[in-house]
Protein backbone atom coordinates (compact mmCIF):
# COMPACT_ATOMS: atom_id res chain seq x y z
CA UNK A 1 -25.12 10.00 -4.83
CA UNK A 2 -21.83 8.58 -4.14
CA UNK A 3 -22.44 8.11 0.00
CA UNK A 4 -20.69 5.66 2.16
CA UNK A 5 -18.87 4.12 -1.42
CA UNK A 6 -15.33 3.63 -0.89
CA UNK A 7 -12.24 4.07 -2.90
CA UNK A 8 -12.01 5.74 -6.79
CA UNK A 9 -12.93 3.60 -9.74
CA UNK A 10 -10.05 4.75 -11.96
CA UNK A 11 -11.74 4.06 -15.16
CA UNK A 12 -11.64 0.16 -14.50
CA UNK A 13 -14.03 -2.51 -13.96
CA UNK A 14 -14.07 -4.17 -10.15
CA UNK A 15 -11.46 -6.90 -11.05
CA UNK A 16 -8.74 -4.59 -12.87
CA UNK A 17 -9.47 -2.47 -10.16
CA UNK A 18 -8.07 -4.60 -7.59
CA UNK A 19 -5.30 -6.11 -9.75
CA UNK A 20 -4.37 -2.85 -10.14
CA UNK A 21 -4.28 -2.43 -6.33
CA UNK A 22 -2.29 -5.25 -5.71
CA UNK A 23 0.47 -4.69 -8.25
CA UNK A 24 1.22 -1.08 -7.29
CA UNK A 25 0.96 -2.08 -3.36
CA UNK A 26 3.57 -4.91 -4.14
CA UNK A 27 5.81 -2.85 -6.01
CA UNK A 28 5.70 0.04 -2.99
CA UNK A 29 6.78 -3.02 -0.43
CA UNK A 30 9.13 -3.80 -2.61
CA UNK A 31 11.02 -0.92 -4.23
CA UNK A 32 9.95 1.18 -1.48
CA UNK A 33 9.03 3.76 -3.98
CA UNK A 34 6.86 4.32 -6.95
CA UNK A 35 6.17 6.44 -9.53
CA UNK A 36 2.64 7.00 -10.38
CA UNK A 37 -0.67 9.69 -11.17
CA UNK A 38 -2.15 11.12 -8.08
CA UNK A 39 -5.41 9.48 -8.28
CA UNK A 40 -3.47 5.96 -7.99
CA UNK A 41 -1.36 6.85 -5.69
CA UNK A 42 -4.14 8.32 -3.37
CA UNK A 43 -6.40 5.02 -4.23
CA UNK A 44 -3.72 3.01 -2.69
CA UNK A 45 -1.72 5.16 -0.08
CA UNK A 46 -4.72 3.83 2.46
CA UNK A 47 -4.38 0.21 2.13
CA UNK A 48 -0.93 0.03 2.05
CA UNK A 49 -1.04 1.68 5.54
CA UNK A 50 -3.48 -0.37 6.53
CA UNK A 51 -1.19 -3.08 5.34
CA UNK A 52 2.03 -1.99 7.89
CA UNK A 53 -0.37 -0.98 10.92
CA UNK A 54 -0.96 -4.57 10.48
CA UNK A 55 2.15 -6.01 9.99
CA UNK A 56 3.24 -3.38 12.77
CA UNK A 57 0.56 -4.46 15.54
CA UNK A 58 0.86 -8.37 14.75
CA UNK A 59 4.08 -7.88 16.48
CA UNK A 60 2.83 -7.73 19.91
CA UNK A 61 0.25 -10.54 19.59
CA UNK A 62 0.42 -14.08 20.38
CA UNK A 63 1.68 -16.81 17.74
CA UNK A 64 -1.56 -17.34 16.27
CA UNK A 65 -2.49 -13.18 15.81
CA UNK A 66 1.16 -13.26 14.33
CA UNK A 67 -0.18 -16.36 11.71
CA UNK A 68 -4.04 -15.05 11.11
CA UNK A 69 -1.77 -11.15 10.00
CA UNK A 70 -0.29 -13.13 7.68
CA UNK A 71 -2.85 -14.39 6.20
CA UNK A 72 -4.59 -11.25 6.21
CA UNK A 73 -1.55 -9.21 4.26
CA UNK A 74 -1.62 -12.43 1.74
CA UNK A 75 -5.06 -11.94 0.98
CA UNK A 76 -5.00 -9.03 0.23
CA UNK A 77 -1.40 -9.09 -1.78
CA UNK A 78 -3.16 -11.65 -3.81
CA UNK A 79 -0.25 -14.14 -2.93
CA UNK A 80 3.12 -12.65 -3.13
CA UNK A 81 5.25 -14.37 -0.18
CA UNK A 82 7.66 -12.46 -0.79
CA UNK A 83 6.82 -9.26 -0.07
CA UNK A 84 4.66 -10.37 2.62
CA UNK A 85 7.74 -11.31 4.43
CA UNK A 86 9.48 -8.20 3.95
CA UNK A 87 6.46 -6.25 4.63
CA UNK A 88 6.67 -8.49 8.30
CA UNK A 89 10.53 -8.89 8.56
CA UNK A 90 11.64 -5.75 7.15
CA UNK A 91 9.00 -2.90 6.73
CA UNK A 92 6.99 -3.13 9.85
CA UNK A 93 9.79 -3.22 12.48
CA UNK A 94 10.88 0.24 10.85
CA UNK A 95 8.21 1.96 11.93
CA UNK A 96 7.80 0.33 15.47
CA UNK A 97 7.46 3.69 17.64
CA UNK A 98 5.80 5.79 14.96
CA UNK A 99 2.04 6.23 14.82
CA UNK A 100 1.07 6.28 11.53
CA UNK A 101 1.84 7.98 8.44
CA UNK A 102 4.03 5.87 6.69
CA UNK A 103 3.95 6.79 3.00
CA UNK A 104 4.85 10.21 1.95
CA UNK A 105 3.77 11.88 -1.76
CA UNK A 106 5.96 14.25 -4.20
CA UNK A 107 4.28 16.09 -6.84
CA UNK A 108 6.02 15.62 -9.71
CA UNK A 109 3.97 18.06 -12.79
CA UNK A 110 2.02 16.80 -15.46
CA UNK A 111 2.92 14.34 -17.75
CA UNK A 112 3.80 14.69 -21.28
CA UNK A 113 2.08 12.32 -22.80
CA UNK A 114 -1.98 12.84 -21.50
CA UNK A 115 -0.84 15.94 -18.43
CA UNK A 116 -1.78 13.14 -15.99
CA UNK A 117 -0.56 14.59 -12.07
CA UNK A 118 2.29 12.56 -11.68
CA UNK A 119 3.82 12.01 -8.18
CA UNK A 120 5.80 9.66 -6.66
CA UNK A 121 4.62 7.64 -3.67
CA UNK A 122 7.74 6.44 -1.57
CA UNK A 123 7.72 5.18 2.09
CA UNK A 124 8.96 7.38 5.01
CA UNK A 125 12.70 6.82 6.06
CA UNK A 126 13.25 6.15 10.01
C-alpha cells in the first residue's frame, strides 16, 4: 500500500529521480515555460510552488530569514545561483499579492513517438 509516500517514481531510481527534479524546476525558473509529459509536470508543479511561496514569504522576514531562504531554494536547486537569484529578484516579487497558484498546465495530445500526455507547464503572467 502506497500510504503517506510522496511524489511519483517515474520509472527512475531515487537519485535520477531528483536530478530529474532539479533540471526541469531550473529550466521552469528560467524559461518560464516548459514542455513536458503530464506525470513530470505534475511531479514537479508542487515543489516549484513550494519554491516561490518561499522566495515570496522570505521577503517580509528579517536579513537572516532572507539568507537561511536562500539557502533553502539552493538546496534544493542543487546549486544553480543563477536561477536562485531570479527566482528571489525576479519571480517572487511577481506574484507578491497573489495567494498561490503560480504555475498553470496546457494539454497538449499525445505524443508521436510513445502517445506520452504531453503538456506544457508555464508560470502564470501578473
Amino acid at each position: 500500500m502506497r500510504h503517506h509516500v510522496a511524489g511519483k517514481k517515474l520509472s527512475r531510481s531515487k537519485d535520477q529521480r531528483t536530478a530529474l527534479r532539479r533540471v526541469m524546476i531550473t529550466q521552469l525558473f528560467t524559461h518560464e515555460r516548459i514542455k513536458t509529459t503530464r506525470a513530470k509536470a505534475s511531479s514537479i508543479r508542487a515543489q516549484a510552488e513550494k519554491l516561490i511561496t518561499l522566495a515570496k514569504n522570505s521577503a517580509k522576514g528579517d536579513d537572516i530569514k532572507k539568507v537561511n531562504a536562500r539557502r533553502q531554494a539552493d538546496a534544493v536547486l542543487g546549486g544553480a545561483p543563477a536561477t536562485v537569484k531570479k527566482l528571489f529578484d525576479d519571480i517572487a516579487p511577481r506574484y507578491e499579492n497573489r495567494p498561490g497558484g503560480y504555475t498553470r498546465v496546457y494539454q497538449l495530445g499525445p505524443r508521436l513517438g510513445d502517445a506520452a500526455d504531453m503538456v506544457v507547464l508555464e508560470l502564470v503572467e501578473e
